[in-house]
C-alpha atoms as a PDB file:
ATOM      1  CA  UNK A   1     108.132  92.936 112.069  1.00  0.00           C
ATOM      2  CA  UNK A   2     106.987  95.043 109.022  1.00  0.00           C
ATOM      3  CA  UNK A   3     106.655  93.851 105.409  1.00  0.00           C
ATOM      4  CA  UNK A   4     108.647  96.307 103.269  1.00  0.00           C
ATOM      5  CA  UNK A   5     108.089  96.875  99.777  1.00  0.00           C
ATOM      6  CA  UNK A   6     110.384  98.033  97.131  1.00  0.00           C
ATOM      7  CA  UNK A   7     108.066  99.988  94.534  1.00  0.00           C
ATOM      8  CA  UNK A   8     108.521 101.517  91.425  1.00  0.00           C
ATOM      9  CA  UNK A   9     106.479 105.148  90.191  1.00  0.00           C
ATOM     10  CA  UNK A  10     106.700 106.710  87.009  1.00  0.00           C
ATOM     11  CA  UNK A  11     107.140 110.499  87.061  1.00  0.00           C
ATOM     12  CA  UNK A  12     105.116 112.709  84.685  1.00  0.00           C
ATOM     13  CA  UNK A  13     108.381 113.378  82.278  1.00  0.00           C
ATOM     14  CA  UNK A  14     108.100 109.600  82.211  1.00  0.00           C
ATOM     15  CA  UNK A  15     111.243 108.683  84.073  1.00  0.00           C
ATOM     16  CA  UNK A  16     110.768 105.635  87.013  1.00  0.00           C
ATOM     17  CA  UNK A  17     111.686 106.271  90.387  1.00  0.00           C
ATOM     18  CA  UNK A  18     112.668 103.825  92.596  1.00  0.00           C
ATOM     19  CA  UNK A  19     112.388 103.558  96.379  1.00  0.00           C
ATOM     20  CA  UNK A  20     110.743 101.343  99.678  1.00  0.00           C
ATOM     21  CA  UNK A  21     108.776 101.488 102.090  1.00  0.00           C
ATOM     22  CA  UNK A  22     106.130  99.816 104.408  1.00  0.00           C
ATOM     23  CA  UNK A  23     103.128 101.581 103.008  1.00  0.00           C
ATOM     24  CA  UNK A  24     103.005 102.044  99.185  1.00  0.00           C
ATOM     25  CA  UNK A  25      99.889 103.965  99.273  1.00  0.00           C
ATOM     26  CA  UNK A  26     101.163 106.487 101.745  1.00  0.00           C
ATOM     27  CA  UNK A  27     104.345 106.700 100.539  1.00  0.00           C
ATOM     28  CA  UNK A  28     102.815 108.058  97.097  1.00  0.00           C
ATOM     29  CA  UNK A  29     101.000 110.664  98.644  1.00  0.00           C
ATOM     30  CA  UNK A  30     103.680 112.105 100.853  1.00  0.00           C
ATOM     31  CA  UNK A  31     105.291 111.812  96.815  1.00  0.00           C
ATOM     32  CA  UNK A  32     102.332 113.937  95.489  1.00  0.00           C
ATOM     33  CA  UNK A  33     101.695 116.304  98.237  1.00  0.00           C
ATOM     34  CA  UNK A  34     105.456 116.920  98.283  1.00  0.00           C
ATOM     35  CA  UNK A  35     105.492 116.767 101.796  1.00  0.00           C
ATOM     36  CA  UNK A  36     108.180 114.319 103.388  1.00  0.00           C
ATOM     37  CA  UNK A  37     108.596 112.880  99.464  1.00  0.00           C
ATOM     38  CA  UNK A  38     112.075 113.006  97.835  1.00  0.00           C
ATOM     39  CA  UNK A  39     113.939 115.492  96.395  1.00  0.00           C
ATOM     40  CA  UNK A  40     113.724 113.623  93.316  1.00  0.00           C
ATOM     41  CA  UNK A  41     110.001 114.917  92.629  1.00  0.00           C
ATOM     42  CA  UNK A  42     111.111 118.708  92.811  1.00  0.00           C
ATOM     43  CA  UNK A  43     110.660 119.670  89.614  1.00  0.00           C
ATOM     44  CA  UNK A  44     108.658 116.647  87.852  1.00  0.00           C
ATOM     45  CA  UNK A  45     105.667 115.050  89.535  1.00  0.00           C
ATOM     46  CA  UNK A  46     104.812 111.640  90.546  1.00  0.00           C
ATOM     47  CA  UNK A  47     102.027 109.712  88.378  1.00  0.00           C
ATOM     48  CA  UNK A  48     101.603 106.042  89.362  1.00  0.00           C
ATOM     49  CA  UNK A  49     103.284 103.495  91.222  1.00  0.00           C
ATOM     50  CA  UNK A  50     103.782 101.071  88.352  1.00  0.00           C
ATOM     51  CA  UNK A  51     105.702  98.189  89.961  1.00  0.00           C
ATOM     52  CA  UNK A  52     105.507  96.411  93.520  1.00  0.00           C
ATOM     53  CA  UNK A  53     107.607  93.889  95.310  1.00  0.00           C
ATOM     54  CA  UNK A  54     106.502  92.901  98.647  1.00  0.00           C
ATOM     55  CA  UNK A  55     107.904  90.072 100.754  1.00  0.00           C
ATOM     56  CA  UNK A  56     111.254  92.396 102.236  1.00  0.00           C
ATOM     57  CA  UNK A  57     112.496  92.956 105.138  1.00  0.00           C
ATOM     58  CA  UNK A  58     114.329  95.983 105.501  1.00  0.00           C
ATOM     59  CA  UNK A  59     117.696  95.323 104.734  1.00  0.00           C
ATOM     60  CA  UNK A  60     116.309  92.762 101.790  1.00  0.00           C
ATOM     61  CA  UNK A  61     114.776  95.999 100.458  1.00  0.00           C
ATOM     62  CA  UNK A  62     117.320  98.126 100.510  1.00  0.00           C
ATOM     63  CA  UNK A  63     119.179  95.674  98.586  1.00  0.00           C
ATOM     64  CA  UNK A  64     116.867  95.243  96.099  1.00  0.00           C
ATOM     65  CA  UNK A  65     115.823  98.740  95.721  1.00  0.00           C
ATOM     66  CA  UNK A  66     119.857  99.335  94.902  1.00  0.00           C
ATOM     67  CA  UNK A  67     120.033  96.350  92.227  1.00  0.00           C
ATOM     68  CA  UNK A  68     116.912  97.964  90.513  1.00  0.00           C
ATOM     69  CA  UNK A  69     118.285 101.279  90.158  1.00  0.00           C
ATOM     70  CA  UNK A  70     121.247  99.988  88.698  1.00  0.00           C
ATOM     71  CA  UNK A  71     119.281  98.823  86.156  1.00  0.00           C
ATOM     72  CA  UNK A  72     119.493 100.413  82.801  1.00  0.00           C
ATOM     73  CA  UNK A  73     116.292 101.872  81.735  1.00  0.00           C
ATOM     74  CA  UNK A  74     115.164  98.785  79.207  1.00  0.00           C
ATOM     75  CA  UNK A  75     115.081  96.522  82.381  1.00  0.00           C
ATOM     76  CA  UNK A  76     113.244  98.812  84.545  1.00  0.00           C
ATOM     77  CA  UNK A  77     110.476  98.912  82.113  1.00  0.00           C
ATOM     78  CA  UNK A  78     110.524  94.864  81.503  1.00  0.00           C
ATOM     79  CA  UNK A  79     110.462  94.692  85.017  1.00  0.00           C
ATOM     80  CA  UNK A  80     106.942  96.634  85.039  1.00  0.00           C
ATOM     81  CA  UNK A  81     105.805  94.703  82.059  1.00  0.00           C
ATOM     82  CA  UNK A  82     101.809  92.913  82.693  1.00  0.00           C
END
């Protein structure tokens, strides 16, 4: 069984998107080449994956990935806090 990871990228009009996967890396660049990314990066670009939780299986993920982005913005960025 795969890891899944719920991660975190901040778009160049500075807005965080929020989503999972099993490979963050890849992920991202289907983000930035546009191809298989989400519709959310039509029209503003991805710049870095800037938070990453690991230790999810799918269905913890997608759980998680739903709590975050009912976060209000503050939390989002204490979450990606150093």
């Amino acid at each position: 069984m795969n890891e899944w990871f719920v991660y975190l990228i901040r778009a160049t009009d500075q807005s965080i998107y929020t989503g999972i996967t099993t490979d963050v890396e890849r992920r991202f660049n289907e983000h930035l080449k546009g191809r298989a990314g989400a519709k959310y990066f039509r029209g503003r670009s991805p710049e870095e994956v800037v938070f990453v939780e690991g230790g999810h299986n799918r269905s913890s993920a997608s759980i998680r990935e739903a709590q975050i982005k009912k976060l209000p913005r503050q939390n989002k960025l204490d979450l990606i806090k150093p």
